[in-house]
C-alpha atoms as a PDB file:
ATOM      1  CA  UNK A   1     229.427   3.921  84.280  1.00  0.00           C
ATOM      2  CA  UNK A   2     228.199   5.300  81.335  1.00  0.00           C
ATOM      3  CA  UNK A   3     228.761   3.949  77.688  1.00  0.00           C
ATOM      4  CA  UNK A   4     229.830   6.658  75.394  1.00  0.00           C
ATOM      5  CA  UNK A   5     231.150   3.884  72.127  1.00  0.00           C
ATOM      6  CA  UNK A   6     229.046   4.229  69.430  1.00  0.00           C
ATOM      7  CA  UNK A   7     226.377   1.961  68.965  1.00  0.00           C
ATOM      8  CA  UNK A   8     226.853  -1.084  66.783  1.00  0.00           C
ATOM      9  CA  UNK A   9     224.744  -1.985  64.388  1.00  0.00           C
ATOM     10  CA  UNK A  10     220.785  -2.988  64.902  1.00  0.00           C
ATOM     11  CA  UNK A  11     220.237  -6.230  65.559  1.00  0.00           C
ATOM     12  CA  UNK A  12     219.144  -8.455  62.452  1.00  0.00           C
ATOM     13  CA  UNK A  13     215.342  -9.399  63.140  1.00  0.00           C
ATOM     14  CA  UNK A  14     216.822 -13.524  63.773  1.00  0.00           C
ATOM     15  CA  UNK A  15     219.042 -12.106  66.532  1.00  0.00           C
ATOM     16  CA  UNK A  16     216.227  -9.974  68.062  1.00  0.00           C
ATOM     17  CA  UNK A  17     213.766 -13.311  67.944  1.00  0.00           C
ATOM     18  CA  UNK A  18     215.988 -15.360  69.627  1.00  0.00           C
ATOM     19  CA  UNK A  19     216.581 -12.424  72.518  1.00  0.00           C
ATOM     20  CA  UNK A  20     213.024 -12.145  72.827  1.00  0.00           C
ATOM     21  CA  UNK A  21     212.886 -16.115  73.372  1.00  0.00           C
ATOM     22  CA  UNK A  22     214.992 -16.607  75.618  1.00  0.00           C
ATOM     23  CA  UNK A  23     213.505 -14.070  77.719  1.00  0.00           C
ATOM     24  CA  UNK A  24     210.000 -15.463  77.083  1.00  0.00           C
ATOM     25  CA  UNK A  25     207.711 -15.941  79.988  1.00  0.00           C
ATOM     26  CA  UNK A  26     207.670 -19.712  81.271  1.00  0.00           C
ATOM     27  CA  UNK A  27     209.705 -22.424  80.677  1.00  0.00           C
ATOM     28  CA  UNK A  28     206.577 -24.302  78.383  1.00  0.00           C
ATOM     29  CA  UNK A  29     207.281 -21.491  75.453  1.00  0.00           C
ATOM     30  CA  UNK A  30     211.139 -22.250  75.469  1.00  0.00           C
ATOM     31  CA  UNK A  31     210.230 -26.113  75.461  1.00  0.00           C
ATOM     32  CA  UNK A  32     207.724 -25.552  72.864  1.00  0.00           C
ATOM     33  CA  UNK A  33     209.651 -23.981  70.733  1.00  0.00           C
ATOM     34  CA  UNK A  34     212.730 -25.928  70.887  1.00  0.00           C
ATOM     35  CA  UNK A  35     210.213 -29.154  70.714  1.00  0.00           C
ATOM     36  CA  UNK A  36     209.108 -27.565  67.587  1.00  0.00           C
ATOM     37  CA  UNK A  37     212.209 -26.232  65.938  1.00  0.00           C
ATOM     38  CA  UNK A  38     211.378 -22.889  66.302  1.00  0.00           C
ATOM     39  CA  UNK A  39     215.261 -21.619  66.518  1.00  0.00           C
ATOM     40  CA  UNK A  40     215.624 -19.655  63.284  1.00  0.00           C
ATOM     41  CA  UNK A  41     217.207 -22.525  61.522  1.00  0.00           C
ATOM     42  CA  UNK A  42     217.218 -22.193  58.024  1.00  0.00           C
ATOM     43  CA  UNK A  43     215.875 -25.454  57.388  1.00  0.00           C
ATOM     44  CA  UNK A  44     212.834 -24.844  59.770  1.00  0.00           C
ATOM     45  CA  UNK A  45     211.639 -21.804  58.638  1.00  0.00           C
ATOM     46  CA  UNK A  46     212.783 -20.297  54.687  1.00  0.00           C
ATOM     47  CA  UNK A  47     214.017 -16.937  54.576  1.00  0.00           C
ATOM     48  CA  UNK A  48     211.243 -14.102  54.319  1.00  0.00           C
ATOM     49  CA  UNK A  49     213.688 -12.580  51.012  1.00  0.00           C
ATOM     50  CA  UNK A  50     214.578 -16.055  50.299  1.00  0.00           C
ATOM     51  CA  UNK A  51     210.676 -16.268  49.589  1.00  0.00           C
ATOM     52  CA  UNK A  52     209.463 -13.197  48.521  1.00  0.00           C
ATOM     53  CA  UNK A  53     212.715 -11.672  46.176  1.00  0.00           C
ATOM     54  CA  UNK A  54     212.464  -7.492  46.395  1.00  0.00           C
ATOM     55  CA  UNK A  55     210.215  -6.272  49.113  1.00  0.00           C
ATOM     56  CA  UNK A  56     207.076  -4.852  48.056  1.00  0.00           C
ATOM     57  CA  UNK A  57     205.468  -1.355  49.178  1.00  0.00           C
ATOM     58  CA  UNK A  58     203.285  -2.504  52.426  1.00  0.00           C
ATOM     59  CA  UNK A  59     202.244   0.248  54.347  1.00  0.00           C
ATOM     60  CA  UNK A  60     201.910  -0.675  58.158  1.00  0.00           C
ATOM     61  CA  UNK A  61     200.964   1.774  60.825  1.00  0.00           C
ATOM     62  CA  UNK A  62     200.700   2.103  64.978  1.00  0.00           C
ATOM     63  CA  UNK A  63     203.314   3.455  67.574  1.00  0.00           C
ATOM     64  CA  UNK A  64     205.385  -0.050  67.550  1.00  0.00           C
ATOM     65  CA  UNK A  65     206.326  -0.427  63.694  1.00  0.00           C
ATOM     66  CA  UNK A  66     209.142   1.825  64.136  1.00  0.00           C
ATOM     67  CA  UNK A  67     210.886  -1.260  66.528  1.00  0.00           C
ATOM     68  CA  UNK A  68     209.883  -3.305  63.938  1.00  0.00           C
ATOM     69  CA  UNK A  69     211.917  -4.862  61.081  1.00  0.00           C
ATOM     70  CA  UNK A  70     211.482  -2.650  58.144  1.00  0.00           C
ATOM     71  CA  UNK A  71     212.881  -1.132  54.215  1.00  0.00           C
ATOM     72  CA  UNK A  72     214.856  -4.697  53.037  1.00  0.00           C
ATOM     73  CA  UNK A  73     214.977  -6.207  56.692  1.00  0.00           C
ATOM     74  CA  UNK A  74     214.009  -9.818  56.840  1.00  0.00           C
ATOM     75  CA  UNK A  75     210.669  -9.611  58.673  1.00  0.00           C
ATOM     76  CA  UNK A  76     209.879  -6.145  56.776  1.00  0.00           C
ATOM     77  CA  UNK A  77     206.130  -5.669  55.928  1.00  0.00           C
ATOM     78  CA  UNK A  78     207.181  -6.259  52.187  1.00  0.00           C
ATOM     79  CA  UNK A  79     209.313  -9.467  52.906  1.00  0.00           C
ATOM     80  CA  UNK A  80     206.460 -10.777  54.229  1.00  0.00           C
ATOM     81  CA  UNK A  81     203.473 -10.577  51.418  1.00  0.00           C
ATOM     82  CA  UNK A  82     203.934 -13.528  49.861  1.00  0.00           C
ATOM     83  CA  UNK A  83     204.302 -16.060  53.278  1.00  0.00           C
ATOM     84  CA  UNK A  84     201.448 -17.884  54.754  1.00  0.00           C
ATOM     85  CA  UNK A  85     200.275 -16.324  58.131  1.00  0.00           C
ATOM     86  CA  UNK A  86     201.884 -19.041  60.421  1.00  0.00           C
ATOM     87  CA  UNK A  87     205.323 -18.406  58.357  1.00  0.00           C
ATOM     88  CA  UNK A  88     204.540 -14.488  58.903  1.00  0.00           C
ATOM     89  CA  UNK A  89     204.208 -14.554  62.210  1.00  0.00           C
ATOM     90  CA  UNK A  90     207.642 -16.359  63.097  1.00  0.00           C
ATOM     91  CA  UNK A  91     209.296 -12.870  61.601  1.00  0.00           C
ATOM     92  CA  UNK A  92     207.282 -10.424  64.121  1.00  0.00           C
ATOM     93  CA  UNK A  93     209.594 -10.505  66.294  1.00  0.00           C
ATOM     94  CA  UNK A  94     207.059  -9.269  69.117  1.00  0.00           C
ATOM     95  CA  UNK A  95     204.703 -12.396  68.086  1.00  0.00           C
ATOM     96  CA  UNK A  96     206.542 -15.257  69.619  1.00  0.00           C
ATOM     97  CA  UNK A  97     203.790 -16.212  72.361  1.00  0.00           C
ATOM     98  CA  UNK A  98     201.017 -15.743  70.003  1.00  0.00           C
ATOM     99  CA  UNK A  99     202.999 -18.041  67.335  1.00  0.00           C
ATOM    100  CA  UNK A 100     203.936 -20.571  70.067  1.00  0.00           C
ATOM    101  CA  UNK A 101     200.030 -20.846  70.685  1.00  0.00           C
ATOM    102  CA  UNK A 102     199.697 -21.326  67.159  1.00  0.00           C
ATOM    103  CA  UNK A 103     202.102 -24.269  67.121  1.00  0.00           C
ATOM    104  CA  UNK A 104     200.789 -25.780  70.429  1.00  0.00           C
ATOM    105  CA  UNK A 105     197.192 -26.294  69.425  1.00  0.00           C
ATOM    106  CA  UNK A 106     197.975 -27.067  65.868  1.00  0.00           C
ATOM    107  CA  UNK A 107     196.606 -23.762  64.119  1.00  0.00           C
ATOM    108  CA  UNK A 108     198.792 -23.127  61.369  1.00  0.00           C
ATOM    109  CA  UNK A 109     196.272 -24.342  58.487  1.00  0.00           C
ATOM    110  CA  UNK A 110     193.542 -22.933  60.075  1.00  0.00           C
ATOM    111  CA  UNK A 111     195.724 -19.494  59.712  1.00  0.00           C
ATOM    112  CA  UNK A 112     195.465 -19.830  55.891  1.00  0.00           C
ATOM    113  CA  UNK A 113     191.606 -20.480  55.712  1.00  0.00           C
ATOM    114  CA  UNK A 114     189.553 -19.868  52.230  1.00  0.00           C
ATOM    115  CA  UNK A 115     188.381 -16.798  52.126  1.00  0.00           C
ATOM    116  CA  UNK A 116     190.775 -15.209  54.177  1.00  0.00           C
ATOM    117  CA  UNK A 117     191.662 -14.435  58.089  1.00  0.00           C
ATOM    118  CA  UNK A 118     192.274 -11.216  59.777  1.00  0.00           C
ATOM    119  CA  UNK A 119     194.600 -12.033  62.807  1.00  0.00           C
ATOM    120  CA  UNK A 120     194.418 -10.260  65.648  1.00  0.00           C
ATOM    121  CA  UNK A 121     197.384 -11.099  67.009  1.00  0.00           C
ATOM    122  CA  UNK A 122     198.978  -9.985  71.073  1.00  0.00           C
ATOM    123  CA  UNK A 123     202.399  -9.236  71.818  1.00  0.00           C
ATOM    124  CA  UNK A 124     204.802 -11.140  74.131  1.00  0.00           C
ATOM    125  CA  UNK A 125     204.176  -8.158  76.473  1.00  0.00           C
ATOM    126  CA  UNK A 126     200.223  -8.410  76.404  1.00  0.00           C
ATOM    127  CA  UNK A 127     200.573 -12.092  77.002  1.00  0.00           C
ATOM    128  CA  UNK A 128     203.131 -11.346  80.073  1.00  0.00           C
ATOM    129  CA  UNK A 129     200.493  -8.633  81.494  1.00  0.00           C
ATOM    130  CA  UNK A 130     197.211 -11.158  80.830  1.00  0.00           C
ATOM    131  CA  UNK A 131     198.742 -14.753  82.441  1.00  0.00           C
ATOM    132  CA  UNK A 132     200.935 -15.996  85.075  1.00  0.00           C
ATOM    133  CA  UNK A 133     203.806 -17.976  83.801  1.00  0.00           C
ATOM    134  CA  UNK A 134     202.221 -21.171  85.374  1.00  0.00           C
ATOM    135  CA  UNK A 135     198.875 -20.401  83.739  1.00  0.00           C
ATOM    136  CA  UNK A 136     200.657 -19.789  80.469  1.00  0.00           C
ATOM    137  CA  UNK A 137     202.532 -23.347  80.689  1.00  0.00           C
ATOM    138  CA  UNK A 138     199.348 -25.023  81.303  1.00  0.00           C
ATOM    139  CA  UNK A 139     197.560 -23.333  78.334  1.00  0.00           C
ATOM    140  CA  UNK A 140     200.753 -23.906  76.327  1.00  0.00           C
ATOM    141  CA  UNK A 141     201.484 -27.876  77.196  1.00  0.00           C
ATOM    142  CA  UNK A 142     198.207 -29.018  78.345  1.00  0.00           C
ATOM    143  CA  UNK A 143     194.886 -27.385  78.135  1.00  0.00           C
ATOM    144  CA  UNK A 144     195.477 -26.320  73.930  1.00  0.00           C
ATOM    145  CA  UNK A 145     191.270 -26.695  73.728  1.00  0.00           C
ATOM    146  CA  UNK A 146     191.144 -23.926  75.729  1.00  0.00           C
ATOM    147  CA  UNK A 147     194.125 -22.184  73.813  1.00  0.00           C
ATOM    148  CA  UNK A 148     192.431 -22.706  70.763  1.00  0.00           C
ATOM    149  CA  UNK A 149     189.562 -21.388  72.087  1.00  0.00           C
ATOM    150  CA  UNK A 150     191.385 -18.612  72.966  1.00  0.00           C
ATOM    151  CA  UNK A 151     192.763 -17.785  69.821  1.00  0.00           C
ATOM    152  CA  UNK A 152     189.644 -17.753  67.803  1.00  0.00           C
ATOM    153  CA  UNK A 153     189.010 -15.093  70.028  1.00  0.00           C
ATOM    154  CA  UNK A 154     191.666 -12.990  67.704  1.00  0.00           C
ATOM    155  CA  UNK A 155     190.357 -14.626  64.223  1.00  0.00           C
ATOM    156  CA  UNK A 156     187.881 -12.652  61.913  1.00  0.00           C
ATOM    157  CA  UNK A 157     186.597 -14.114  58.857  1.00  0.00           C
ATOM    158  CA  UNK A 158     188.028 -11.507  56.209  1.00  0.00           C
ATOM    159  CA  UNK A 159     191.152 -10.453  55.391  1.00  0.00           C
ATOM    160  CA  UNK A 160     190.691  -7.183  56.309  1.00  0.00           C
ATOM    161  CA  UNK A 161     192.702  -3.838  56.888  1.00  0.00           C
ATOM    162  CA  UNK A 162     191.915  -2.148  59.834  1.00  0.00           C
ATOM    163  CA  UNK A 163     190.512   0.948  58.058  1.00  0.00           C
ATOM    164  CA  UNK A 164     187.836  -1.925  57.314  1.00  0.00           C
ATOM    165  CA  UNK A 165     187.529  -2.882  60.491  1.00  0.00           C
ATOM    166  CA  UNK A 166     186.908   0.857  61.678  1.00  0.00           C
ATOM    167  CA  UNK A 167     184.321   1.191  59.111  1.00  0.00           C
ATOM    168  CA  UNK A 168     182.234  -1.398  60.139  1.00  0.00           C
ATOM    169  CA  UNK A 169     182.090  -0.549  63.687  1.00  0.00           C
ATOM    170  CA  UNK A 170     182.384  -4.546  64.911  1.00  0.00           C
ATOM    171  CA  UNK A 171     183.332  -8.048  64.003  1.00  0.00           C
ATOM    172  CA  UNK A 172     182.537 -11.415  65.285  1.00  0.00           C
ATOM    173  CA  UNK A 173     185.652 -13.258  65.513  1.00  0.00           C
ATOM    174  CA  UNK A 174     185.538 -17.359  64.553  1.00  0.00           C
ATOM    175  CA  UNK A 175     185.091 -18.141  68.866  1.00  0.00           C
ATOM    176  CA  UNK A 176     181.391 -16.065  68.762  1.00  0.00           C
ATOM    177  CA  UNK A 177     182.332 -13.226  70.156  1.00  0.00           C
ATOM    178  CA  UNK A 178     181.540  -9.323  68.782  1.00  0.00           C
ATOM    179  CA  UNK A 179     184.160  -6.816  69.504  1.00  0.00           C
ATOM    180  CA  UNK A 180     183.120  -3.198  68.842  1.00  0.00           C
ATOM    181  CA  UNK A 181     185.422  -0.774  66.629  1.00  0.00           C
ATOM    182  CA  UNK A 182     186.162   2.415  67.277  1.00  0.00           C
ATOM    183  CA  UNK A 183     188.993   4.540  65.428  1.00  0.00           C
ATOM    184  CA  UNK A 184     191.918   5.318  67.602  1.00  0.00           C
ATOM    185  CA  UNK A 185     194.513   7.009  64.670  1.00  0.00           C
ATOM    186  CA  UNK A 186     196.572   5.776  63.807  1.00  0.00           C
ATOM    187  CA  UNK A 187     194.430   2.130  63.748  1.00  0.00           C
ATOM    188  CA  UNK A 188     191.714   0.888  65.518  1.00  0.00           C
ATOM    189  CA  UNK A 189     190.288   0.156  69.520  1.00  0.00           C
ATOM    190  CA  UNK A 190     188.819  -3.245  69.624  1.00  0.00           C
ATOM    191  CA  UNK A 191     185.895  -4.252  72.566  1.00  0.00           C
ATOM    192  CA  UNK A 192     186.939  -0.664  74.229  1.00  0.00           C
ATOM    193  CA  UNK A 193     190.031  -2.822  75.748  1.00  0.00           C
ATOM    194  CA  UNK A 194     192.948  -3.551  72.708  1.00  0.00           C
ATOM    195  CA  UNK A 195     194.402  -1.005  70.350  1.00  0.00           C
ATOM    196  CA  UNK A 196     196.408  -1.837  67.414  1.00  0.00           C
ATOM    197  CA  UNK A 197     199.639  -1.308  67.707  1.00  0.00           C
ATOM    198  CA  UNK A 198     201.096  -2.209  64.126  1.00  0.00           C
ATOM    199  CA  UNK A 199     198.294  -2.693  61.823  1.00  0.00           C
ATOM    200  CA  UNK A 200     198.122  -4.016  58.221  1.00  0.00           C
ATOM    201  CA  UNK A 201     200.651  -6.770  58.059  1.00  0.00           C
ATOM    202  CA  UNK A 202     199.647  -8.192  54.489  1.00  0.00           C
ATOM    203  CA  UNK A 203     200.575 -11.909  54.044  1.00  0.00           C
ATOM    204  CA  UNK A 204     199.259 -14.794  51.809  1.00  0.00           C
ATOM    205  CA  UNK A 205     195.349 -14.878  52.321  1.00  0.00           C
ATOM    206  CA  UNK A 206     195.176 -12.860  55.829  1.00  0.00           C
ATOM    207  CA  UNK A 207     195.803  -9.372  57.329  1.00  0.00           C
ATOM    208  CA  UNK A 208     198.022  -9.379  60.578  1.00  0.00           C
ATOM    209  CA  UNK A 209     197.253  -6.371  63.040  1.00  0.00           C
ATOM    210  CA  UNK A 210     199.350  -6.297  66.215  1.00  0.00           C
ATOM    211  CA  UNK A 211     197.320  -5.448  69.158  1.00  0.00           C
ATOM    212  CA  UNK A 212     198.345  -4.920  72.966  1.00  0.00           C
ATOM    213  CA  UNK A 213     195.859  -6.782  74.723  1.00  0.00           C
ATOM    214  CA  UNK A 214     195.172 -10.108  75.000  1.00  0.00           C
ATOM    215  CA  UNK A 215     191.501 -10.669  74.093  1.00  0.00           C
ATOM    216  CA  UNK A 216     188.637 -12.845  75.012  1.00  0.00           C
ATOM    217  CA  UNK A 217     187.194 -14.586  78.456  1.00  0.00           C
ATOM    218  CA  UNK A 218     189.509 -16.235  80.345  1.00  0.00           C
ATOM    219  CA  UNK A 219     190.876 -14.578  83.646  1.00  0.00           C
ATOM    220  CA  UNK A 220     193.674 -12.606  84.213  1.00  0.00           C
ATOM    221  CA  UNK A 221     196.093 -14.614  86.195  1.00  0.00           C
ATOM    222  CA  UNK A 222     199.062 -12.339  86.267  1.00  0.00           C
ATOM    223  CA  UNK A 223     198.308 -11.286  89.684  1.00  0.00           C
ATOM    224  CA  UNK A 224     198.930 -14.299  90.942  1.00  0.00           C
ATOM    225  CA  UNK A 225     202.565 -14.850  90.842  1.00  0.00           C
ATOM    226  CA  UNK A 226     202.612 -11.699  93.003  1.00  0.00           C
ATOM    227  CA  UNK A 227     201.228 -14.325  96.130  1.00  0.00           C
ATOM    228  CA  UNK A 228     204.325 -16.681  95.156  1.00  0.00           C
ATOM    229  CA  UNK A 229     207.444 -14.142  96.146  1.00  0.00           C
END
């Protein structure tokens, strides 16, 4: 039957990150983050306008900002100028594998390196599409060398907007690797594989760009769980 009520109102970003984490792929992610706190608790994690006061003019763009938090949202591009990256990335509420990860193999300084970082950072979605939910509990619980591996695949020295990024036609990320750039408006097309999504998160010390593929060597394993049903 159809619903014809009017909607209620959008869900505040805390409510949508606690959706998306309890539908998270694997049980490891929902241990890790309960392990670690990660529940939106005020005393775990301060308040992105707690933090920051009046939101600042940060211009993000790609074909997901519009489902992101925006204007005086907690979790807005503004809110979130004056947070460290691993703080950041708890309020991208499409981010909670890739900050998981971050927890896991114990990342979060790393994040806020001198000189800058420009995170390349998956969604939930890309994650979902790259591994198998057994592959991702191993990465997640046990094998966080390779995880942190993996994530210096989507680290560049720099903290640099993606119009940068498009300008210099590649970067080698902190794991070795060059990625060609090519322009793909309204951001950038990274190894001809990942677009961003919702670029130019500006944080303390970093540039977040939210991309749709997962990056890097390791095998796709998603296939897999096809064999098991």
């Amino acid at each position: 039957m159809t619903d014809t009520r009017t909607p209620g109102p959008r869900p505040g970003p805390l409510t949508r990150v606690v959706r998306r984490r309890r539908a998270a792929t694997g049980a490891a992610l929902a241990l890790l983050l309960a392990a670690t706190g990660c529940t939106g608790s005020s005393q775990d994690r301060p308040s992105a306008t707690q933090r920051t006061g009046d939101t600042a003019p940060v211009a993000v763009s790609g074909p997901l900002c519009d489902a992101l938090p925006s204007g005086t949202e907690p979790g807005s591009p503004g809110s979130l100028v004056n947070q460290s990256p691993d703080q950041a990335l708890t309020w991208i509420p499409v981010l909670t594998t890739f900050e998981a990860a971050v927890r896991a193999t114990g990342m979060g300084k790393e994040l806020s390196a001198a000189g800058g970082l420009t995170i390349l950072a998956p969604t939930d979605d890309a994650f979902r599409a790259k591994f198998s939910t057994a592959n991702l509990d191993e990465l997640l619980l046990k094998d966080t060398d390779t995880l942190r591996g993996l994530l210096r695949d989507h680290l560049v020295a720099g903290a640099r907007p993606v119009a940068e990024l498009v300008a210099a036609g590649s970067v080698t990320t902190l794991a070795g690797t060059t990625l060609a750039v090519t322009a793909a408006e309204p951001g950038a097309r990274l190894a001809d594989r990942a677009e961003t999504i919702c670029a130019d998160y500006q944080v303390t010390g970093a540039r977040i760009h939210v991309i749709n593929k997962v990056l890097g060597s390791l095998p796709e394993t998603a296939h897999e769980e096809d064999h098991h049903h």
